[in-house]
Protein backbone atom coordinates (compact mmCIF):
# COMPACT_ATOMS: atom_id res chain seq x y z
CA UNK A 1 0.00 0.00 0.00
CA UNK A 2 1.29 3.54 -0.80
CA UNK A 3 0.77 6.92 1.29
CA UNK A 4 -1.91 9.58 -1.01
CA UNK A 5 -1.89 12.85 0.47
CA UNK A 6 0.23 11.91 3.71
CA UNK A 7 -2.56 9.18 4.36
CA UNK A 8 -1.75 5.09 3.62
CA UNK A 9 -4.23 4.50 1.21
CA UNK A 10 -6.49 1.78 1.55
CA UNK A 11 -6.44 -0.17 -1.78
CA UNK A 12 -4.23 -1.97 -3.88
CA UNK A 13 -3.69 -0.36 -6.89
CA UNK A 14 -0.39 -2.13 -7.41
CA UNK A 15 -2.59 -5.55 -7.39
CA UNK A 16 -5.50 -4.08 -10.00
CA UNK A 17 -2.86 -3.34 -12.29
CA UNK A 18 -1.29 -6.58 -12.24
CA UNK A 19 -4.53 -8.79 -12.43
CA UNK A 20 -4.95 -9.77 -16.26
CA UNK A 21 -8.18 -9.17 -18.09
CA UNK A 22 -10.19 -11.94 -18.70
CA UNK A 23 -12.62 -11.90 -21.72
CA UNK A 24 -14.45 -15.15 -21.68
CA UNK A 25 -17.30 -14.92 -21.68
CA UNK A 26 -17.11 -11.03 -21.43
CA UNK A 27 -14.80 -8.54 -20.25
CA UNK A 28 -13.88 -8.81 -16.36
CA UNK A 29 -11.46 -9.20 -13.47
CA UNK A 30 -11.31 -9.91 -9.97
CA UNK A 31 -8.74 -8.86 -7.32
CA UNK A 32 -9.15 -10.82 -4.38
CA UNK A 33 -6.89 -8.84 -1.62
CA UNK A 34 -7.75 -5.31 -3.24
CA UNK A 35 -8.29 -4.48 0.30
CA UNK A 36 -6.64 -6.41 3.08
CA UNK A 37 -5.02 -6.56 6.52
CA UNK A 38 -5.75 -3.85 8.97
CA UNK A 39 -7.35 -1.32 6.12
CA UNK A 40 -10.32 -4.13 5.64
CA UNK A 41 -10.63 -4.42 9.48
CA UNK A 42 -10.78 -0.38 9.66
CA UNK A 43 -13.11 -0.54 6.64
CA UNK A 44 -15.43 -3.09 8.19
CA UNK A 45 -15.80 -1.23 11.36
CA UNK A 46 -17.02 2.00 9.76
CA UNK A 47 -19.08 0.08 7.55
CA UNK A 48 -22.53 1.82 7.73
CA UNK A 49 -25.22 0.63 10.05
CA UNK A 50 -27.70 -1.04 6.99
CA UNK A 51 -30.73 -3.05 8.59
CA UNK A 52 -32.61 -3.07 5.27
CA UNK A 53 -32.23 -4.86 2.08
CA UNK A 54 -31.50 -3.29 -1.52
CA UNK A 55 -29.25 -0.38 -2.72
CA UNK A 56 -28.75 2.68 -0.43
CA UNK A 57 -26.86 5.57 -1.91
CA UNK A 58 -24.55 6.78 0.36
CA UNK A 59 -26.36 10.21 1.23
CA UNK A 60 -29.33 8.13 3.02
CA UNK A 61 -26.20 6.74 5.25
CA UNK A 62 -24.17 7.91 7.73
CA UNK A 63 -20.54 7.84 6.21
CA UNK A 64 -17.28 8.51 7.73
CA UNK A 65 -14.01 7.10 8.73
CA UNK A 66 -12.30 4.55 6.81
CA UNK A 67 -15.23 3.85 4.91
CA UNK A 68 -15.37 7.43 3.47
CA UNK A 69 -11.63 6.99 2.70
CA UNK A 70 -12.24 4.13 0.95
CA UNK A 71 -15.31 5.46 -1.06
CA UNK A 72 -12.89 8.31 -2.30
CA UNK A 73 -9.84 6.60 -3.10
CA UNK A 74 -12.40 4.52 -5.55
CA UNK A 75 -13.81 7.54 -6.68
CA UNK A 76 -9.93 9.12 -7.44
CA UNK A 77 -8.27 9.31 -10.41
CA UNK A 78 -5.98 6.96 -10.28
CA UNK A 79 -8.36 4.28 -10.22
CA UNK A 80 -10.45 5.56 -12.74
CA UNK A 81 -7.48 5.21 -15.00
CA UNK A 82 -6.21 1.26 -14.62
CA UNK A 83 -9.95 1.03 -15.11
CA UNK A 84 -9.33 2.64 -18.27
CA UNK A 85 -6.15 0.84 -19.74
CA UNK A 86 -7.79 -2.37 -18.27
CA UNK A 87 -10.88 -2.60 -20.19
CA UNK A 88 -9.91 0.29 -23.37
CA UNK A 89 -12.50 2.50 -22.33
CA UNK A 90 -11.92 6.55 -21.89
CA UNK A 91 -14.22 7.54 -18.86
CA UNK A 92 -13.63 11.03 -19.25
CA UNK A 93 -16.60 12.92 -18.56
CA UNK A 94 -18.79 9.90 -17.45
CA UNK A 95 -20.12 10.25 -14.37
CA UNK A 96 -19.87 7.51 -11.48
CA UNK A 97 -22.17 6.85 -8.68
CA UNK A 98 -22.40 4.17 -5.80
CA UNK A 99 -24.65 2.46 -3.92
CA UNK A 100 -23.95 0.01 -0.50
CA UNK A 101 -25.59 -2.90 0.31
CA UNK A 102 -25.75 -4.83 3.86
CA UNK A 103 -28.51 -7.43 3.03
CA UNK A 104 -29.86 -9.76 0.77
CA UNK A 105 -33.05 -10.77 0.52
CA UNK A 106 -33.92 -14.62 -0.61
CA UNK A 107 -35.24 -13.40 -4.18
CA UNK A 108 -31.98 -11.47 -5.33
CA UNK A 109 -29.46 -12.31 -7.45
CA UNK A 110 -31.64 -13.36 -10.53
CA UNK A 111 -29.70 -13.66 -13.64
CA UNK A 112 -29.65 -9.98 -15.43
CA UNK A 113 -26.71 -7.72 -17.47
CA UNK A 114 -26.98 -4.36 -15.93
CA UNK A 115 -28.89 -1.54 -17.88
CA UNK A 116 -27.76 -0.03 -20.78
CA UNK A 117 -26.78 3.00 -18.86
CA UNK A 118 -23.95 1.70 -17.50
CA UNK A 119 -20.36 1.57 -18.56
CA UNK A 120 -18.47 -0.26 -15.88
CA UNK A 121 -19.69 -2.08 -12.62
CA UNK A 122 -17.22 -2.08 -10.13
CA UNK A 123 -18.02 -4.75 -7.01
CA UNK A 124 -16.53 -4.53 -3.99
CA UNK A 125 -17.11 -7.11 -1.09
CA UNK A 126 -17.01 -6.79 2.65
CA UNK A 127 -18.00 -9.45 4.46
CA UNK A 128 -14.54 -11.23 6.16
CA UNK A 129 -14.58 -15.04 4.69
CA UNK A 130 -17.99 -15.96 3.28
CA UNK A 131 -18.99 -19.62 3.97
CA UNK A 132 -22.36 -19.73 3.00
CA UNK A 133 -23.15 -21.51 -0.25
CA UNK A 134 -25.60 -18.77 -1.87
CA UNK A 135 -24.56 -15.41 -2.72
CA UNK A 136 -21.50 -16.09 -4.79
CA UNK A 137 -21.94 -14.08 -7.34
CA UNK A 138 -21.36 -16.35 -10.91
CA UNK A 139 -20.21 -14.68 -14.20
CA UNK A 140 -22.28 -16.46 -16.77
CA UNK A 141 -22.34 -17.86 -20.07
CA UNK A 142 -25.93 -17.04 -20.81
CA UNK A 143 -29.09 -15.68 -19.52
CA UNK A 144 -30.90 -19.00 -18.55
CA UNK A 145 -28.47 -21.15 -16.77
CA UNK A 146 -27.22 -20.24 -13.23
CA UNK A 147 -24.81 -23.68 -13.91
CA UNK A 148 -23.44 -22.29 -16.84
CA UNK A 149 -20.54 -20.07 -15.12
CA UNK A 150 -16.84 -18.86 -16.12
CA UNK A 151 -16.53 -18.39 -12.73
CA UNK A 152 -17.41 -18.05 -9.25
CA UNK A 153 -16.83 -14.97 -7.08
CA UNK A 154 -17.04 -15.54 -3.15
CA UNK A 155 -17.76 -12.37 -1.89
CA UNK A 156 -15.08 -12.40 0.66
CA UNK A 157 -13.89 -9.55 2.49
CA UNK A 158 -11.94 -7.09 -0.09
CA UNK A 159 -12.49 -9.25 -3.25
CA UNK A 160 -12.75 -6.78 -5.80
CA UNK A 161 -14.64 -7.77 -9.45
CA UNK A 162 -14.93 -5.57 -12.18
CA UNK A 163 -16.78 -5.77 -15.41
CA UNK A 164 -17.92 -4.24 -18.62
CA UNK A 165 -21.43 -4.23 -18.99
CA UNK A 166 -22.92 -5.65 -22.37
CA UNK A 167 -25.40 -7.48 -23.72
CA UNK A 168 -24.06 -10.93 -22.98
CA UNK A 169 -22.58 -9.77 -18.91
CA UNK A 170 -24.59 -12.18 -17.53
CA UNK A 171 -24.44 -12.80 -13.48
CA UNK A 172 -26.31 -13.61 -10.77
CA UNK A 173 -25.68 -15.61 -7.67
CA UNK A 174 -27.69 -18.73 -5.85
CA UNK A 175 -30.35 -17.45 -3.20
CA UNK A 176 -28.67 -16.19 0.15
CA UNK A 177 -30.53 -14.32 2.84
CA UNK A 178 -28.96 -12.26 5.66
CA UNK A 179 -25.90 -10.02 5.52
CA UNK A 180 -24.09 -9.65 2.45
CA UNK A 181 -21.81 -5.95 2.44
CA UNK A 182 -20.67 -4.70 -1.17
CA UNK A 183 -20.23 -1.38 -2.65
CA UNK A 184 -21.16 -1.41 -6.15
CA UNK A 185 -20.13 1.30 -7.93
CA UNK A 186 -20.55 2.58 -11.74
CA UNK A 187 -19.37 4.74 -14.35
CA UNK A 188 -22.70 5.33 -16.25
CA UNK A 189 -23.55 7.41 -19.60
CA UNK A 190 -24.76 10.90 -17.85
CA UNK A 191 -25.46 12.81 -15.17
CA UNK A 192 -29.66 12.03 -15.90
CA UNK A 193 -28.59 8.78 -15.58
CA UNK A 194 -26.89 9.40 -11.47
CA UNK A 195 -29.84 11.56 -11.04
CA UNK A 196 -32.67 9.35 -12.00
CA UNK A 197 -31.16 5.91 -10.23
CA UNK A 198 -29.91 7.78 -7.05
CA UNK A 199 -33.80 8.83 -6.62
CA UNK A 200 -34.64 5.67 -7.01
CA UNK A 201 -32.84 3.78 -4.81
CA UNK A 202 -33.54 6.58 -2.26
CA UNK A 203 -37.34 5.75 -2.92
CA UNK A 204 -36.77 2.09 -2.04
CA UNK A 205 -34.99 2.44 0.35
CA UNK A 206 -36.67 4.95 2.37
CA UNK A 207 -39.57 2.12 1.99
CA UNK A 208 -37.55 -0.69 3.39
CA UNK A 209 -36.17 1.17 6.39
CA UNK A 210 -40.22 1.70 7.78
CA UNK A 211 -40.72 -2.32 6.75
CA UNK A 212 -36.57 -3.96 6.55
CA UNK A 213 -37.95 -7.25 5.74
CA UNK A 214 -41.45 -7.09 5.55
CA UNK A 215 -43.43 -8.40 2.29
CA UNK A 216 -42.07 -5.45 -0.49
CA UNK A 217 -38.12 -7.08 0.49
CA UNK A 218 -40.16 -10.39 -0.23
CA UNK A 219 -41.11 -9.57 -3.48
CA UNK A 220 -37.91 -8.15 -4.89
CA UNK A 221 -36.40 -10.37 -7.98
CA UNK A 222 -33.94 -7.34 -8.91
CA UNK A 223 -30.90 -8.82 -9.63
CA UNK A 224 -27.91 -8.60 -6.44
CA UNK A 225 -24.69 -8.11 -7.09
């Protein structure tokens, strides 16, 4: 880890940079010590109280510490650009946005691609070792077969997966209730784009914090990253 701004930053950059692209059956990477040690401890303890499933965007949370750190050094340019050279895409002028998650509900994780209004999907996990079977998030050959996966991505504390979105970025994960942390983060197309999904998930999850787990979490077949 290096020192940005007189303060040891939190992420490996060194690591991102040396992880090779992968390309079947899309564009993608994981890291799986992106964050590590005593940063992922420090992360982990400022992780934002969540008691709700679904996307939060970080204004509807209390965010400070390490965590905020961490949100910025994502947000920097530095990382922006190995994003870049990784995947031959120039971000500038694209917007990014993030959302947190601390639960899972049993009907996530359904197969999907992302929307069209996203560039990149950046995944970042939280959750020290994972050993439950569901909620490892599969990168998938097609759109009808949860068996059908490239690969399997535990989401173990500081595992770090990146993708292009497309047509054919397939993913999901078998069902897992209970907590599951992640940041997801995105570059998207514009800033209606930010504007129109950050009121959204506000909506949602303004909802689920009057009924956490009641019957609208029930219902939800979004797919969780």
């Amino acid at each position: 880890m290096k020192r940005v701004n007189g303060i040891m930053s939190l992420i490996d950059i060194e690591a991102l940079r040396a992880t090779p692209l992968k390309t079947d059956p899309y564009e993608y990477l994981v890291v799986p010590a992106f964050v590590t040690g005593k940063a992922l401890d420090s992360v982990i303890a400022d992780f934002p109280n969540i008691e709700s499933t679904g996307s939060i965007p970080p204004s509807e949370l209390d965010i400070y510490g390490s965590f905020e750190q961490l949100l910025e050094e994502m947000n920097g340019p530095e990382f922006r650009k190995v994003i870049e050279e990784k995947f031959g895409v120039d971000l500038t002028g694209r917007p990014s946005m993030f959302t947190i998650r601390g639960h899972c509900a049993r009907n996530n994780g359904k197969i999907h691609t992302d929307t069209e209004s996203k560039i990149i999907t950046v995944l970042l996990y939280l959750n020290q070792e994972w050993e439950a079977g569901g909620g490892r998030l599969r990168i998938l050959r097609s759109g009808t077969d949860l068996n059908d996966a490239a690969e399997e991505v535990s989401p173990n504390g500081g595992t770090l997966l990146v993708f292009k979105r497309s047509d054919k970025s397939w993913h999901g994960h078998e069902p897992f209730e209970g907590q599951r942390r992640a940041i997801q983060m995105n570059w998207v197309r514009d800033e209606d784009v930010v504007a129109h999904e950050q009121r959204r998930h506000r909506f949602t999850s303004t909802l689920k914090r009057l009924n956490p787990f009641g019957s609208r979490a029930s219902r939800e077949t979004t797919g969780a990253h």
